[in-house]
Protein backbone atom coordinates (compact mmCIF):
# COMPACT_ATOMS: atom_id res chain seq x y z
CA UNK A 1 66.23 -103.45 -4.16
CA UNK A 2 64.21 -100.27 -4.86
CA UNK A 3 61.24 -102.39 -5.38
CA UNK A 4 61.37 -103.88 -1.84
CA UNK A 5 62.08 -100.43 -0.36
CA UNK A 6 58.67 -98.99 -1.73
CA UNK A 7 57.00 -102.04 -0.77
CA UNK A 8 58.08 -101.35 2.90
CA UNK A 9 57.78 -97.71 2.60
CA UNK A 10 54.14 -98.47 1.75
CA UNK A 11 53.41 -100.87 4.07
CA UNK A 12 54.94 -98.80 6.66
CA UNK A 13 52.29 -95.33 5.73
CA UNK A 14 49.68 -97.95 5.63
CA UNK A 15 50.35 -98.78 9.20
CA UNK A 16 50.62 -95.49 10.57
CA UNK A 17 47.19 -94.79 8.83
CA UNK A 18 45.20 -97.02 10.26
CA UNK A 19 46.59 -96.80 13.61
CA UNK A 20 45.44 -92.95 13.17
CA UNK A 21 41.72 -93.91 11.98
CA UNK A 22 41.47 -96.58 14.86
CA UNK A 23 42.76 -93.90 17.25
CA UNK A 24 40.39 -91.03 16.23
CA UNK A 25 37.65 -93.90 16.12
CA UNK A 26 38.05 -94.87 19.25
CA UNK A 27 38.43 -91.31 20.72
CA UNK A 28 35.11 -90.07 19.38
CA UNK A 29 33.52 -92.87 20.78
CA UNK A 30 34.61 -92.50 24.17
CA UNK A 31 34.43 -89.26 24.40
CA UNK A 32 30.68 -89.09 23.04
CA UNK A 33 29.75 -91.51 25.97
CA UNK A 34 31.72 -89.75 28.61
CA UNK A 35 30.10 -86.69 27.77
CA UNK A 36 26.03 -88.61 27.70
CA UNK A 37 27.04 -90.27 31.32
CA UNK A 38 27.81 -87.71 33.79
CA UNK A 39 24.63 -85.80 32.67
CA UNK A 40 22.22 -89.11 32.97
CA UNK A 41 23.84 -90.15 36.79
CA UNK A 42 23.65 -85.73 37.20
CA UNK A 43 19.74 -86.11 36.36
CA UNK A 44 19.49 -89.48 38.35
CA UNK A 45 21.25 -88.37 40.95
CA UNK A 46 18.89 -84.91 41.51
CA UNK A 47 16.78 -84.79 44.06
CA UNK A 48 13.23 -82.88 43.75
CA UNK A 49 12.12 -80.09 46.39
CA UNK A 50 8.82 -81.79 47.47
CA UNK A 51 7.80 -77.86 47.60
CA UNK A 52 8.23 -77.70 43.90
CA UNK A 53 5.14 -80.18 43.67
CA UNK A 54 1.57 -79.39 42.39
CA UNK A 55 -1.18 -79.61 45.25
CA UNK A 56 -4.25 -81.32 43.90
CA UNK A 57 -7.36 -82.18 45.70
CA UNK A 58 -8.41 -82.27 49.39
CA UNK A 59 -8.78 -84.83 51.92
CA UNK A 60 -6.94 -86.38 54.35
CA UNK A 61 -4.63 -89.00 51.94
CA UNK A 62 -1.94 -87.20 50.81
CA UNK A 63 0.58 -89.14 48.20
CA UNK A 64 2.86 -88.15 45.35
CA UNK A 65 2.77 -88.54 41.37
CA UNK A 66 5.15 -88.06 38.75
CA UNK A 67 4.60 -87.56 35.53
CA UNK A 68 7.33 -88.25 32.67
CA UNK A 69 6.67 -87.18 28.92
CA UNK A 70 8.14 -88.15 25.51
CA UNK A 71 11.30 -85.27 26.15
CA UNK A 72 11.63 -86.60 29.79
CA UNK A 73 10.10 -83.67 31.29
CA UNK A 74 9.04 -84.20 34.88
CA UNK A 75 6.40 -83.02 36.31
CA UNK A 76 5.41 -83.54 40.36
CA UNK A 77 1.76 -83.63 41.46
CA UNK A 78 1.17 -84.11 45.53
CA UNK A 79 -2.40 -85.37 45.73
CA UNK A 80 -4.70 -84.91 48.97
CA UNK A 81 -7.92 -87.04 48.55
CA UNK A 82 -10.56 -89.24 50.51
CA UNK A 83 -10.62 -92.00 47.63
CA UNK A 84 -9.62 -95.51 48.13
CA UNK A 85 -7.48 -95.84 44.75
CA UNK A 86 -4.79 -94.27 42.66
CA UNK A 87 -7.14 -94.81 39.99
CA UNK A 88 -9.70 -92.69 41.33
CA UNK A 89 -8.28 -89.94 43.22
CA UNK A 90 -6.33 -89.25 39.28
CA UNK A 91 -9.68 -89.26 37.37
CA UNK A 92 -11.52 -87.62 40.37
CA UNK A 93 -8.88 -84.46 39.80
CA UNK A 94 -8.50 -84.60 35.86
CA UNK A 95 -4.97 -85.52 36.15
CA UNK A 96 -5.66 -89.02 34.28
CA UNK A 97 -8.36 -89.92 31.18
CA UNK A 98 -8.89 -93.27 29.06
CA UNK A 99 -10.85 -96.07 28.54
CA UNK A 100 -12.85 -99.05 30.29
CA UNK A 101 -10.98 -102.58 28.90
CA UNK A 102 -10.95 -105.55 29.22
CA UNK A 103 -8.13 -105.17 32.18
CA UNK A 104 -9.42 -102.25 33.55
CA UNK A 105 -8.61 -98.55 32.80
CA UNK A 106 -6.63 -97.68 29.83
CA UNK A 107 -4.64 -94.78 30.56
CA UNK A 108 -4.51 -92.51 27.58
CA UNK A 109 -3.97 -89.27 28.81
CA UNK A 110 -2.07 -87.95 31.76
CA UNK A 111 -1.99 -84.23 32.70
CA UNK A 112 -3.32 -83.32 29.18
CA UNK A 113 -0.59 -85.28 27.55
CA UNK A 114 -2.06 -87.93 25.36
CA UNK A 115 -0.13 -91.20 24.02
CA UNK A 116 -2.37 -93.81 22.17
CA UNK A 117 -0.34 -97.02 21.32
CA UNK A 118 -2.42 -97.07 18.62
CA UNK A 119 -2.07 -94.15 17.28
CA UNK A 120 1.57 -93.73 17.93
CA UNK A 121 2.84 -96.73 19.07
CA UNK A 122 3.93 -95.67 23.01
CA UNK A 123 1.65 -96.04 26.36
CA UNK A 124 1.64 -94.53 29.78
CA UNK A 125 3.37 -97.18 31.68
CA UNK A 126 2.36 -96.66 35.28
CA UNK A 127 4.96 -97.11 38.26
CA UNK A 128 4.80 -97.94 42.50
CA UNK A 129 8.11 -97.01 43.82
CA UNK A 130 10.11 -97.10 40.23
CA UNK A 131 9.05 -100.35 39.92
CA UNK A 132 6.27 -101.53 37.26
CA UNK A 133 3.21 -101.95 38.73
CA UNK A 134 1.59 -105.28 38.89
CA UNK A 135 -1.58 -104.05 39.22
CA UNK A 136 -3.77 -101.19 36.64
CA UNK A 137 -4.07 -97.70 38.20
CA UNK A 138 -7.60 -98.41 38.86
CA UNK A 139 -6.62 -101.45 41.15
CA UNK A 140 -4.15 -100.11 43.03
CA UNK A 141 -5.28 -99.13 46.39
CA UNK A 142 -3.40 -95.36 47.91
CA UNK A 143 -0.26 -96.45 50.48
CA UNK A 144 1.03 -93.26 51.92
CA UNK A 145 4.05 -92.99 51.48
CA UNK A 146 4.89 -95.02 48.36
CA UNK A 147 5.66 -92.99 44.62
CA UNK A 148 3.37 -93.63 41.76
CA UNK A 149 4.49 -92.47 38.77
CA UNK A 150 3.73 -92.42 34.73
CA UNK A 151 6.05 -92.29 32.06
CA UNK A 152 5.33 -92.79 28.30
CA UNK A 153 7.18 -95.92 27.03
């Protein structure tokens, strides 16, 4: 009879332990992710003072570039020019260097920030209204209005 009782005694402290680690493992999990959320949607949700912006360049185009580093540091340009592309209003002001290939220009460096896939294994992906663009930088003739961006991927 004692025999059983233990049995049940341990089966019962058994129970109550695991219930305990699946409640504290659940816990920390949620709570971890509530915490990253709120500040993501915050940062989404932000908008920018166009005022904040760089003003590069002169000329009668005027558009808008972001720029996105490794730490997902923002930086705004607003870009005046007379040039018929993205591509060359960036190179014409410095804000953009790479390389002639075999699809146009490489972009390896964008306001002084420089990410080689080869080197490091991530790339300046370029962007037309938060979309990825289906044409190179060089290609891509100026629309007023529309938000070119770069962000290393």
């Amino acid at each position: 009879m004692r025999m059983k009782w233990s049995k049940k005694i341990s089966s019962f402290i058994l129970c109550m332990m695991l219930i305990v680690a699946m409640a504290f493992t659940t816990t920390g999990c949620n709570g971890a992710a509530a915490k990253e959320e709120p500040s993501k949607a915050g940062a989404e949700a932000e908008t920018k003072d166009p005022a904040e912006a760089s003003v590069l360049g002169e000329g009668n185009t005027v558009f808008t570039v972001s720029v996105v580093d490794k730490e997902g540091v923002e930086t705004d340009f607003e870009i005046h020019t007379d040039k018929e592309t993205v591509g060359e209003a960036l190179l014409d002001l410095g804000l953009i260097e790479g390389e002639e290939g075999d699809y146009g220009l490489y972009v390896k460096t964008v306001n002084g920030i420089t990410a080689d896939y080869d080197k490091d294994g991530v790339y300046w992906a370029f962007y037309i209204n938060g979309e990825y663009a289906s044409t190179g930088v060089d290609a891509t003739p100026i629309t007023e209005g529309e938000q070119y961006s770069f962000k290393v991927e």
